[in-house]
C-alpha atoms as a PDB file:
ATOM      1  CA  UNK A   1      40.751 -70.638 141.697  1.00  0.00           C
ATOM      2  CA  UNK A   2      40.205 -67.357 139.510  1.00  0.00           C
ATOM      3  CA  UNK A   3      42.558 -65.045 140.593  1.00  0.00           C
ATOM      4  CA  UNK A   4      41.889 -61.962 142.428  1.00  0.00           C
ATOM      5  CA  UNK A   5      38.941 -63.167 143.895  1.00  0.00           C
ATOM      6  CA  UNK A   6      37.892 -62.883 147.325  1.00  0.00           C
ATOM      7  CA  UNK A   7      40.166 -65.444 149.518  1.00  0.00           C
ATOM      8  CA  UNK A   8      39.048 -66.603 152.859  1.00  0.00           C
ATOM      9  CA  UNK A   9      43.079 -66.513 153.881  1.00  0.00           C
ATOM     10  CA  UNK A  10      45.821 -64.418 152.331  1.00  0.00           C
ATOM     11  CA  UNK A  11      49.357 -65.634 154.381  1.00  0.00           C
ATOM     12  CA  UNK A  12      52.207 -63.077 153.931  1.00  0.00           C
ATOM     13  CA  UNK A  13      55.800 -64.719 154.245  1.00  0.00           C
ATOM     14  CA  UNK A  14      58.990 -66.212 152.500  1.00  0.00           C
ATOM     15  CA  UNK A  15      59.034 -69.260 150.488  1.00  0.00           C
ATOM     16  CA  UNK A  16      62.026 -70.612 151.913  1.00  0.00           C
ATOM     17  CA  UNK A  17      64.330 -73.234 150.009  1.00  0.00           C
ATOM     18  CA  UNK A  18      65.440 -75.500 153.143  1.00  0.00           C
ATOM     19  CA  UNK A  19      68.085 -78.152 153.999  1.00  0.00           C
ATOM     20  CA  UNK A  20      66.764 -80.589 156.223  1.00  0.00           C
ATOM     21  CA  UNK A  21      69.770 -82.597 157.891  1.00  0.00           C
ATOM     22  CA  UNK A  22      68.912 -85.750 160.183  1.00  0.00           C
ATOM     23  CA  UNK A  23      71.936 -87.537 161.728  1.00  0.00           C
ATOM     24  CA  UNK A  24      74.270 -85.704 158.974  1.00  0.00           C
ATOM     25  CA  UNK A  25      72.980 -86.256 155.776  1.00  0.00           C
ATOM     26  CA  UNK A  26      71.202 -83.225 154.016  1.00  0.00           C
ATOM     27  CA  UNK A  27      68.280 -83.144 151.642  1.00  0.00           C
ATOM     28  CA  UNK A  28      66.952 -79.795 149.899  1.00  0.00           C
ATOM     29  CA  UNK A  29      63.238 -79.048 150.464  1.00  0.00           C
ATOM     30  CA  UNK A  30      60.618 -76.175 150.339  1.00  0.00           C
ATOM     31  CA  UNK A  31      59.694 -75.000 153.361  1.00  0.00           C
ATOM     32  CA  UNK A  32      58.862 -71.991 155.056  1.00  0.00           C
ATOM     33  CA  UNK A  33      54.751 -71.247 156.773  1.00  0.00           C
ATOM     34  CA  UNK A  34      53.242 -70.360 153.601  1.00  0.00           C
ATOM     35  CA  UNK A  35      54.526 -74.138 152.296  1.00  0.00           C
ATOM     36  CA  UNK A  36      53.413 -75.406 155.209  1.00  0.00           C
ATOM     37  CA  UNK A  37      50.786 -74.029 155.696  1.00  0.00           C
ATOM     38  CA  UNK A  38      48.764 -73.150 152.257  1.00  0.00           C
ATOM     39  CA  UNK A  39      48.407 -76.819 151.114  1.00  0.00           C
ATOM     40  CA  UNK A  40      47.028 -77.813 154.183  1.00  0.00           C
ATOM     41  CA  UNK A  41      44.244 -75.557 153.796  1.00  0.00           C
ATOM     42  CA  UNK A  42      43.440 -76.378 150.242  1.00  0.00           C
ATOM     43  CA  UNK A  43      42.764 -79.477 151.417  1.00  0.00           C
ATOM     44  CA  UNK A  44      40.795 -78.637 154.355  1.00  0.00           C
ATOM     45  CA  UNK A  45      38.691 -76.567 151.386  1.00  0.00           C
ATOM     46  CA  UNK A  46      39.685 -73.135 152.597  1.00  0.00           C
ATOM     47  CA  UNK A  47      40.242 -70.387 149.808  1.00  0.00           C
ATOM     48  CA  UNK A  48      44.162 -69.578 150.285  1.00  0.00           C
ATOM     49  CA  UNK A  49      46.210 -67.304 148.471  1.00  0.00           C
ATOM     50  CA  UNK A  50      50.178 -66.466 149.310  1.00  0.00           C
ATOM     51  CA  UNK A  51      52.395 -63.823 148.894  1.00  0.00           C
ATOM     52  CA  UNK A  52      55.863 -64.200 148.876  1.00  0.00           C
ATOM     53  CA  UNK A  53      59.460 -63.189 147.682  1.00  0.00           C
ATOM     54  CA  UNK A  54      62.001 -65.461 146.153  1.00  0.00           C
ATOM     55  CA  UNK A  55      64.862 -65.456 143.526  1.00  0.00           C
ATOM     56  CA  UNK A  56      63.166 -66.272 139.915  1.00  0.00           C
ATOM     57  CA  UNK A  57      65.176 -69.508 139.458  1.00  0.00           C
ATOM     58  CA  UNK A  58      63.208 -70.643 142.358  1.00  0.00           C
ATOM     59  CA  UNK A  59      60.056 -69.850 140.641  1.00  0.00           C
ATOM     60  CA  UNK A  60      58.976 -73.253 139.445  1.00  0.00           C
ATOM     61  CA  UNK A  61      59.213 -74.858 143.183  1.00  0.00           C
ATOM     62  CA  UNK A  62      55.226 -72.546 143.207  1.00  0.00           C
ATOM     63  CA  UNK A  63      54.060 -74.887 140.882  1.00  0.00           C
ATOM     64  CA  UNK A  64      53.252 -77.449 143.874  1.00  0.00           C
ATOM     65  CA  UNK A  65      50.929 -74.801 145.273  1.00  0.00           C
ATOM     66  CA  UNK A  66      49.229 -73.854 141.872  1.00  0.00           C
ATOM     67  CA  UNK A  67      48.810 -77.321 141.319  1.00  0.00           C
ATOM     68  CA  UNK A  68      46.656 -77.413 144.589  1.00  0.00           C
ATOM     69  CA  UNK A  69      44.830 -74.535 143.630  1.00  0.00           C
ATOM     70  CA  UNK A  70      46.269 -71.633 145.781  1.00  0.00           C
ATOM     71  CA  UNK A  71      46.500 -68.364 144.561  1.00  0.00           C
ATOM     72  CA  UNK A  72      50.240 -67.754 144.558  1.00  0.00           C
ATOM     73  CA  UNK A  73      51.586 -63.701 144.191  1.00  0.00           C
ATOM     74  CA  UNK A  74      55.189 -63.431 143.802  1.00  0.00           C
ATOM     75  CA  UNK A  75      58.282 -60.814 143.662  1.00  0.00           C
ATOM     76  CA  UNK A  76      61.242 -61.632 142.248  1.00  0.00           C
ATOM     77  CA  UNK A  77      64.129 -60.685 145.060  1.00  0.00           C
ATOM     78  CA  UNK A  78      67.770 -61.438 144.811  1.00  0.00           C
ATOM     79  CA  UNK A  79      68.003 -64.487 146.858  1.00  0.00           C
ATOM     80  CA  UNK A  80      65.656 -66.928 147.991  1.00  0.00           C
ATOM     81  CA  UNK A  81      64.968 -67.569 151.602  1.00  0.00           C
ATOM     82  CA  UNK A  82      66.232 -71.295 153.266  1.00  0.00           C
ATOM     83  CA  UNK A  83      66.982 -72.348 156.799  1.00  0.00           C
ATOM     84  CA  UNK A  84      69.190 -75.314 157.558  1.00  0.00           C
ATOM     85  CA  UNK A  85      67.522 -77.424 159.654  1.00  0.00           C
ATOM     86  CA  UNK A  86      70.311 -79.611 161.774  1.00  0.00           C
ATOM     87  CA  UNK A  87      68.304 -82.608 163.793  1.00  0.00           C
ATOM     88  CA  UNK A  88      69.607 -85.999 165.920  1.00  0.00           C
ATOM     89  CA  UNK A  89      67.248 -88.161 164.695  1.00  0.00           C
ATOM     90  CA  UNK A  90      67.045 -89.745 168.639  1.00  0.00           C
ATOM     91  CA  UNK A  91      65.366 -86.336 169.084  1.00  0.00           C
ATOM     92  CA  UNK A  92      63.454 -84.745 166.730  1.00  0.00           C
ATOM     93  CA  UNK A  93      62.104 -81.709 168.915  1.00  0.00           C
ATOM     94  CA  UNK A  94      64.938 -80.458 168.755  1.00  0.00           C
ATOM     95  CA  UNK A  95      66.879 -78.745 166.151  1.00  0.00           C
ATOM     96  CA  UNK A  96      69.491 -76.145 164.968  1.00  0.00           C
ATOM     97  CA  UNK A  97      68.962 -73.924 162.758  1.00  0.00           C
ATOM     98  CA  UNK A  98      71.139 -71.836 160.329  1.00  0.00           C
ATOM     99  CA  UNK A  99      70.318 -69.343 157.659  1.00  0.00           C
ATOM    100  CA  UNK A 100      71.100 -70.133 153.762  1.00  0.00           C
ATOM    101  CA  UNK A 101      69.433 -66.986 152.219  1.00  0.00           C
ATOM    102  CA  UNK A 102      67.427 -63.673 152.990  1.00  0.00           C
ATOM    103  CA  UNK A 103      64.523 -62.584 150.182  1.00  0.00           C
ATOM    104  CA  UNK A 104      64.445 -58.758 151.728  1.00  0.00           C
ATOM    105  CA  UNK A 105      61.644 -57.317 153.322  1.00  0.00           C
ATOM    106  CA  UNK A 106      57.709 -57.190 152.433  1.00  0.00           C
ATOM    107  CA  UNK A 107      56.931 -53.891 150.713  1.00  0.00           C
ATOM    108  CA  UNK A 108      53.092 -52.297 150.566  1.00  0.00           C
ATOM    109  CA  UNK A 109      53.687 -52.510 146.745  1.00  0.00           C
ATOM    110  CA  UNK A 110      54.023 -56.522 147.319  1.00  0.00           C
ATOM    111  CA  UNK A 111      50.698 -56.690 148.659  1.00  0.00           C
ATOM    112  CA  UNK A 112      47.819 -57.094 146.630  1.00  0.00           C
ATOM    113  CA  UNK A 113      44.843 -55.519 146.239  1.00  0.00           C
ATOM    114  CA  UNK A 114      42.775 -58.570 147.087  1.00  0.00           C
ATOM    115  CA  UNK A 115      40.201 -59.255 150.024  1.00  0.00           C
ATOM    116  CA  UNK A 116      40.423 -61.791 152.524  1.00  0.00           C
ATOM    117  CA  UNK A 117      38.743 -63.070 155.635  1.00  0.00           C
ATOM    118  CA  UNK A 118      41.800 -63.440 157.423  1.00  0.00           C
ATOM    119  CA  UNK A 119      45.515 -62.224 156.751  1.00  0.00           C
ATOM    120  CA  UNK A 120      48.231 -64.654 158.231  1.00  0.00           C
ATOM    121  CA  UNK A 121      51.678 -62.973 158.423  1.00  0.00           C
ATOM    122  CA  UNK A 122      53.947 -65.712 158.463  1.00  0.00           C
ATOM    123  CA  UNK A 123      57.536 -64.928 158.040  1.00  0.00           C
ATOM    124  CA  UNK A 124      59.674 -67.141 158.941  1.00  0.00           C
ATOM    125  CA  UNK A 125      62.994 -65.116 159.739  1.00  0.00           C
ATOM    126  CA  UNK A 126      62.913 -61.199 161.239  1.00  0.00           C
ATOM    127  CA  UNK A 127      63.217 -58.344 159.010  1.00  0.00           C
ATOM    128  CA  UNK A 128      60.680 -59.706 156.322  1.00  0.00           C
ATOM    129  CA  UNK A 129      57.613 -57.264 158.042  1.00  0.00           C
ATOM    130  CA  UNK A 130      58.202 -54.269 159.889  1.00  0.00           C
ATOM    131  CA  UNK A 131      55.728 -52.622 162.208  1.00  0.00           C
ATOM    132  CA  UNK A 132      54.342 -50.170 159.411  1.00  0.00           C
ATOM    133  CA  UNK A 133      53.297 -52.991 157.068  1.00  0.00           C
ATOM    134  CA  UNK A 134      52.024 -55.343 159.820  1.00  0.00           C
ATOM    135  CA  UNK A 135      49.597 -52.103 160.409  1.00  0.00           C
ATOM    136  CA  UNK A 136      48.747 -51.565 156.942  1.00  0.00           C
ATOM    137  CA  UNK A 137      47.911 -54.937 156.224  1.00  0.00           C
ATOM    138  CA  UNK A 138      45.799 -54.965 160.148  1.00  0.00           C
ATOM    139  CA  UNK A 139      43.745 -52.037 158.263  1.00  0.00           C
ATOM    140  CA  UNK A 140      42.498 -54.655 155.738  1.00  0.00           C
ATOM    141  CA  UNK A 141      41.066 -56.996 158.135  1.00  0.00           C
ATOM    142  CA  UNK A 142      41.512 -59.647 161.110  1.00  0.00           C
ATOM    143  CA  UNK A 143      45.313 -60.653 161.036  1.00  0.00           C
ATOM    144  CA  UNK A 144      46.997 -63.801 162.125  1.00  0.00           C
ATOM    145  CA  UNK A 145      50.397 -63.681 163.412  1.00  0.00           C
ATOM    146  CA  UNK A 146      53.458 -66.104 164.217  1.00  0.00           C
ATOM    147  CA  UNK A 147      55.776 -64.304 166.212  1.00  0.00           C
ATOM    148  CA  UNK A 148      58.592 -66.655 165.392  1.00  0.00           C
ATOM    149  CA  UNK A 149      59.035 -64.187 162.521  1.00  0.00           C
ATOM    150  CA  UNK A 150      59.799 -61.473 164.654  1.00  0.00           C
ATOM    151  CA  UNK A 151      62.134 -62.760 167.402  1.00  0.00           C
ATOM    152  CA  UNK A 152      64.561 -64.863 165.011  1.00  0.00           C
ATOM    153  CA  UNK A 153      66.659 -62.727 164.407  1.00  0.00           C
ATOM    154  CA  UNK A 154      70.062 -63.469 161.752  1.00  0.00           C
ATOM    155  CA  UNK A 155      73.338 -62.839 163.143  1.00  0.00           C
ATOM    156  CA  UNK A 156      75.625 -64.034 161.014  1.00  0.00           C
ATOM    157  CA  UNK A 157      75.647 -67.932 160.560  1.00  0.00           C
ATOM    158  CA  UNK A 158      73.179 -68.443 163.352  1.00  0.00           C
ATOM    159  CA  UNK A 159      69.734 -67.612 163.537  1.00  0.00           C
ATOM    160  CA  UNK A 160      69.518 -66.425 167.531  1.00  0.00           C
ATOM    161  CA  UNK A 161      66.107 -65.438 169.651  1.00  0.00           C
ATOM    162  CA  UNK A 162      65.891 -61.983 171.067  1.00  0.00           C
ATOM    163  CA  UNK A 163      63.121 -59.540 171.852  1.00  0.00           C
ATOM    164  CA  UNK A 164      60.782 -57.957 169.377  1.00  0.00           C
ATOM    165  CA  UNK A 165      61.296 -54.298 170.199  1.00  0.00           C
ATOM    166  CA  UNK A 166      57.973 -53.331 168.918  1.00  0.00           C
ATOM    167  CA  UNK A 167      55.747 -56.254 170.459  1.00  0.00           C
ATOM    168  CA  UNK A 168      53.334 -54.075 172.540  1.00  0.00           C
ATOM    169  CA  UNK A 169      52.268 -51.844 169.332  1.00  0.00           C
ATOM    170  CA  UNK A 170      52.561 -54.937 166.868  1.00  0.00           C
ATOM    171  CA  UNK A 171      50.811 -57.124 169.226  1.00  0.00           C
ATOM    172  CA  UNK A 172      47.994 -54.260 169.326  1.00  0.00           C
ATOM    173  CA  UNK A 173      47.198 -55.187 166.016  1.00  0.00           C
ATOM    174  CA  UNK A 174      46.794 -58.665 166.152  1.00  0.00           C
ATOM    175  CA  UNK A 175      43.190 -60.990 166.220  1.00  0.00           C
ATOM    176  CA  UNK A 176      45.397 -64.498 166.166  1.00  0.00           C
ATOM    177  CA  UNK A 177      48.406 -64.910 167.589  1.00  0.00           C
ATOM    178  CA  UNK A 178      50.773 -68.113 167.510  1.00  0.00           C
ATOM    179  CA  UNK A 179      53.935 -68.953 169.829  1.00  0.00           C
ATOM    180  CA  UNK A 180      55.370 -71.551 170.488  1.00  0.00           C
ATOM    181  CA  UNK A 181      56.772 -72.721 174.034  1.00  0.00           C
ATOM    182  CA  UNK A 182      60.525 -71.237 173.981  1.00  0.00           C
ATOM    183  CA  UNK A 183      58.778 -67.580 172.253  1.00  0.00           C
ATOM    184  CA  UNK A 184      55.795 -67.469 174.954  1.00  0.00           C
ATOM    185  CA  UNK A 185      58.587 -67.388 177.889  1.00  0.00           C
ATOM    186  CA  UNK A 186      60.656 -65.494 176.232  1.00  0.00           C
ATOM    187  CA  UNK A 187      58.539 -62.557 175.364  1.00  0.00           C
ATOM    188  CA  UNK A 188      56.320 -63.044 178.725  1.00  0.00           C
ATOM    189  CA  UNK A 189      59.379 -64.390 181.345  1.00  0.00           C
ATOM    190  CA  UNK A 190      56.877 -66.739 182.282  1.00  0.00           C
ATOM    191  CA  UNK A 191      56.631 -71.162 182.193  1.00  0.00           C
ATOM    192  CA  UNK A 192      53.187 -71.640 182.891  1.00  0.00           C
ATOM    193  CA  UNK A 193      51.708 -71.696 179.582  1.00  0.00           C
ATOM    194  CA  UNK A 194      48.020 -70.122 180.705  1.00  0.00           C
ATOM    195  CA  UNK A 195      49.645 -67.545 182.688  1.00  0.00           C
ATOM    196  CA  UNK A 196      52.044 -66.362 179.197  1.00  0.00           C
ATOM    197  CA  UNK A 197      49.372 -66.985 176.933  1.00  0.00           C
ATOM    198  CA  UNK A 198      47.392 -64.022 179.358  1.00  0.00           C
ATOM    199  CA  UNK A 199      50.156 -61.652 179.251  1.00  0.00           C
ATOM    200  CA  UNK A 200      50.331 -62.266 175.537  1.00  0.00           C
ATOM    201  CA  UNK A 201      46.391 -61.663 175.140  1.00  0.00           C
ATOM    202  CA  UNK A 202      46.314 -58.677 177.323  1.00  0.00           C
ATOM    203  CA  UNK A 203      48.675 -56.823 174.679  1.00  0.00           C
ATOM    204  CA  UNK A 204      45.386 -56.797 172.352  1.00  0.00           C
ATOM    205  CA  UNK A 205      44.946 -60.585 170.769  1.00  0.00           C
ATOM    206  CA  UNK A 206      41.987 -61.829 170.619  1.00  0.00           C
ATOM    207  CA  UNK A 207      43.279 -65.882 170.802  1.00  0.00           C
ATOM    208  CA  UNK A 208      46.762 -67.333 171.475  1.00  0.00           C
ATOM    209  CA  UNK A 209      47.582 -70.811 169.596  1.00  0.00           C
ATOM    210  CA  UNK A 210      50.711 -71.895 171.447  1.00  0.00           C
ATOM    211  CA  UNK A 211      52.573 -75.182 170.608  1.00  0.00           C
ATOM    212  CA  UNK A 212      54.960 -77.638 172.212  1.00  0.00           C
ATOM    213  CA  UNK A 213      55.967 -80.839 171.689  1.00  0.00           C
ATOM    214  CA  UNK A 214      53.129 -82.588 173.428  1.00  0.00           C
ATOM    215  CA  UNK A 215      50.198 -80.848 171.711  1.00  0.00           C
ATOM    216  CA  UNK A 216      48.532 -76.947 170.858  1.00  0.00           C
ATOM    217  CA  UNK A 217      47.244 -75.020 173.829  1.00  0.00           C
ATOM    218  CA  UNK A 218      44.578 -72.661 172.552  1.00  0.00           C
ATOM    219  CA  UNK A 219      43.704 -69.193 174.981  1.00  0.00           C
ATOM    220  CA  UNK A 220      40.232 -67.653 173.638  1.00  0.00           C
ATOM    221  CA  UNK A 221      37.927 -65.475 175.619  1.00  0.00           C
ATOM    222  CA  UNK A 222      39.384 -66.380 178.949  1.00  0.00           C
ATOM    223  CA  UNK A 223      38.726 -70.000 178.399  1.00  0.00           C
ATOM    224  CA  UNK A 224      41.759 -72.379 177.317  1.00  0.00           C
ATOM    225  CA  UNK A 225      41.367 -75.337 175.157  1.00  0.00           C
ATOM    226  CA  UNK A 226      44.328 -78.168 174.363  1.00  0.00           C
ATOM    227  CA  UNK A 227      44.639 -80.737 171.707  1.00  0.00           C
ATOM    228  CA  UNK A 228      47.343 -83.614 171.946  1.00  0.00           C
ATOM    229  CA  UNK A 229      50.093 -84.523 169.384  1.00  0.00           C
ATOM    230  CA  UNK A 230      50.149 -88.201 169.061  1.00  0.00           C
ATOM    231  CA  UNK A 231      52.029 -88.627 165.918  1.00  0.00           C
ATOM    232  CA  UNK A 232      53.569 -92.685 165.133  1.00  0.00           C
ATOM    233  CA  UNK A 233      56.677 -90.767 164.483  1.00  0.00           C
ATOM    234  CA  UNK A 234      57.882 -87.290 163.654  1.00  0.00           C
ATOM    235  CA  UNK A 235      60.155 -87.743 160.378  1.00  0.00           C
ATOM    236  CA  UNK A 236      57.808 -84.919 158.868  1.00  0.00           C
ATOM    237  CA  UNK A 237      58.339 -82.515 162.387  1.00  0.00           C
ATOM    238  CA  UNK A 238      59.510 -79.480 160.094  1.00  0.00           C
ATOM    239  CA  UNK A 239      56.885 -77.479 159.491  1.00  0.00           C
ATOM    240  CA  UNK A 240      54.760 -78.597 162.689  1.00  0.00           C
ATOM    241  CA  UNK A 241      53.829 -74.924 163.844  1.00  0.00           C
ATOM    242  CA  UNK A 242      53.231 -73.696 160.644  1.00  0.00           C
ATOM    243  CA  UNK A 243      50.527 -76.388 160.253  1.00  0.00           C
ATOM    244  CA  UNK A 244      48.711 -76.449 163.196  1.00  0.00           C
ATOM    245  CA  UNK A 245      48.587 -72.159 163.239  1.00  0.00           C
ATOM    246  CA  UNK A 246      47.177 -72.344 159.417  1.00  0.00           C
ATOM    247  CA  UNK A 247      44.721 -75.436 160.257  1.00  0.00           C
ATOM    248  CA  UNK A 248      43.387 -73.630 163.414  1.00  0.00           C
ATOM    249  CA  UNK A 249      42.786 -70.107 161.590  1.00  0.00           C
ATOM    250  CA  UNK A 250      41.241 -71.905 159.003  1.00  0.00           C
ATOM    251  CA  UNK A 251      38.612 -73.960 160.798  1.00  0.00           C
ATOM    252  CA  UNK A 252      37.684 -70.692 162.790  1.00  0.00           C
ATOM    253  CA  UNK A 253      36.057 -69.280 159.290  1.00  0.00           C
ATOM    254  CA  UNK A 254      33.615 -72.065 160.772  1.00  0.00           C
ATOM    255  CA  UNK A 255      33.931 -73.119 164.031  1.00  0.00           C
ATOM    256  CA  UNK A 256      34.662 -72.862 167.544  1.00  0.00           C
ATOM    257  CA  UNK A 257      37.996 -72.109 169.357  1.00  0.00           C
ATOM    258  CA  UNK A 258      37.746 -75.476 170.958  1.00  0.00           C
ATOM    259  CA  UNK A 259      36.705 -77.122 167.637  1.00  0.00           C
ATOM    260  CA  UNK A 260      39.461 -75.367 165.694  1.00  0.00           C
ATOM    261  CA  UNK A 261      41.864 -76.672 168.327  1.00  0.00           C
ATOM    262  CA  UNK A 262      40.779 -79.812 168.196  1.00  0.00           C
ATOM    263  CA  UNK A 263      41.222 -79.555 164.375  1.00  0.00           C
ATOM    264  CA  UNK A 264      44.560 -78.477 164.393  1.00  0.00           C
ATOM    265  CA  UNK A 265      45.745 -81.242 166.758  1.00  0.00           C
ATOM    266  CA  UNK A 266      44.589 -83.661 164.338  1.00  0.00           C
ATOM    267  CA  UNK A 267      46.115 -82.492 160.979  1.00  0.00           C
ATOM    268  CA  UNK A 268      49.569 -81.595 162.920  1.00  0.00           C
ATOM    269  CA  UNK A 269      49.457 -85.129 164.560  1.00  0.00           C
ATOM    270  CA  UNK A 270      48.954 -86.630 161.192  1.00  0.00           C
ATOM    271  CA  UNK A 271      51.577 -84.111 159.641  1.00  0.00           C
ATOM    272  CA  UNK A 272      54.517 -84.873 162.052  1.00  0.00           C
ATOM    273  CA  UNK A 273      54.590 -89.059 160.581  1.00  0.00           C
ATOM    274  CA  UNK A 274      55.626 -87.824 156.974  1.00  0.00           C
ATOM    275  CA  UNK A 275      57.841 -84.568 155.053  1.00  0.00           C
ATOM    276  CA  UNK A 276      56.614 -82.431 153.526  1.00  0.00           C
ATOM    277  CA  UNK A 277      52.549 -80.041 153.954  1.00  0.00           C
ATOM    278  CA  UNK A 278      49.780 -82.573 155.020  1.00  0.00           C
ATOM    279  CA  UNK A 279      47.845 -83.669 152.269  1.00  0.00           C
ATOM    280  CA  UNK A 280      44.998 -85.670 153.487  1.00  0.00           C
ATOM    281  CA  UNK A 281      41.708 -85.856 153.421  1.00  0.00           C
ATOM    282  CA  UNK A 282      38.677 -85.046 156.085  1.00  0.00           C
ATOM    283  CA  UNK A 283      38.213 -89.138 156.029  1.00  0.00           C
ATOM    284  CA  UNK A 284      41.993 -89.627 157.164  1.00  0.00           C
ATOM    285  CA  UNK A 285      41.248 -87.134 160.083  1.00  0.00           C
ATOM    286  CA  UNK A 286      37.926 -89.081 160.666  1.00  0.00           C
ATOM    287  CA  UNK A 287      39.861 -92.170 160.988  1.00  0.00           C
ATOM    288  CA  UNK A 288      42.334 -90.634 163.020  1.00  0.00           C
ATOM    289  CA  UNK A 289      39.892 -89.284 165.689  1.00  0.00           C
ATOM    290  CA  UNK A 290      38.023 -92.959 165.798  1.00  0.00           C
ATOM    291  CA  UNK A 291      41.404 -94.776 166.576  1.00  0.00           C
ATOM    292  CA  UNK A 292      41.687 -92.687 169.723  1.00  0.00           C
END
């Protein structure tokens, strides 16, 4: 891909240098939603650039991305970003999670000046975007959002949930939006995922991609549309949201809400059985669907 041409999605977020621990033993890996995220739509044939901070000894862990032709813009920052990632492997879905490192926060002077169909802020931890650059980047063009990167807050050793102060304005300037279960109650008070994903919408977004363990629930135009999980197994459940938000934004360059949902089902479904960004083919999804 020549750079600076015109992407079809720019995602805005840390790399993040991970350790993934299952039943106590640890293994380093990269991670965070533009990881998980950009490869998938390479492969999907979406144009996909990201933008991201990191220390520059990290630097050659972009190579993986280059190597799958996305567009990779960089600043070097004094750490790089990780998350420890502590799961029982009886119990995948569910995990702590600690923070290793901190990249600082986006500047306008880290975004570049390229065009895109879609902009996917992605961070994965709070304090990466404020509420001025989430606007200035909503000036460009349609914006996807994950909200995770807004209510996980760092306090000290833990990384904790809490309220995004400025979620009325932010959420004003948002086409996409993606939460996952535990976020959509939070920020709504509400259980009933259709009921939270129409408080969410009625703050301005346009469509509401909200995951759980069983599958993606997609809210568009009053209408709601759901897609199953049914993974073999989930050794490769890191990174699960961060695919099926990317996979669903990308098919909607093309297709329907329902179609995109039914999209991102697939890929995460497929995603969950190994580590590591999905990296198959449209003939592995056909497959997929005609085993069903």
């Amino acid at each position: 891909m020549a750079a600076h041409t015109e992407l079809d999605v720019l995602m805005i977020g840390h790399f993040a240098k991970d350790l993934l621990v299952v039943d106590g033993r640890g293994e380093r890996a990269s991670g965070g939603a533009v990881f998980y995220g950009s490869i998938p739509l390479r492969r999907l044939g979406v144009r996909v650039g990201i933008v991201t901070r990191m220390h520059q000894d990290d630097y050659p862990r972009l190579e993986e991305l280059r190597r799958e032709g996305v567009e990779v813009y960089v600043t070097p920052a004094p750490q790089t970003s990780g998350i420890e990632n502590i799961y029982d492997s009886a119990d995948m879905e569910r995990r702590i999670c600690k923070p290793m490192g901190f990249a600082g926060p986006f500047t306008l002077a880290d975004i570049p000046d390229v065009k895109a169909k879609v902009y996917l802020v992605i961070p994965i931890i709070a304090g990466e975007v404020d509420l001025m650059l989430l606007k200035a980047v909503a000036a460009r063009g349609p914006v996807g959002m994950d909200v995770q990167g807004f209510v996980r807050v760092r306090e000290g050793e833990q990384l904790v949930f809490r309220h995004w102060p400025d979620m009325r304005e932010g959420l004003g300037c948002i086409t996409y939006l993606k939460v996952d279960k535990a976020e959509a109650e939070l920020l709504t008070g509400e259980t009933h995922l259709e009921r939270a994903a129409q408080v969410l919408a009625s703050y301005g977004p346009r469509e509401i991609v909200l995951t759980q363990s069983a599958g993606v629930t997609v809210y568009a135009d009053g209408t709601t549309h759901w897609a199953p999980f049914t993974s073999r197994n989930l050794s490769g459940r890191t990174g699960r949201g961060d695919t099926c938000f990317a996979t669903y934004v990308g098919k909607r360059l093309t297709a329907s809400p329902e179609e995109a949902c039914r999209w991102a089902g697939a890929v995460t479904s497929l995603k969950q059985e190994r580590p590591g960004p999905w990296r198959g083919t449209v003939a592995d999804l056909e497959a997929h669907w005609r085993s069903k």
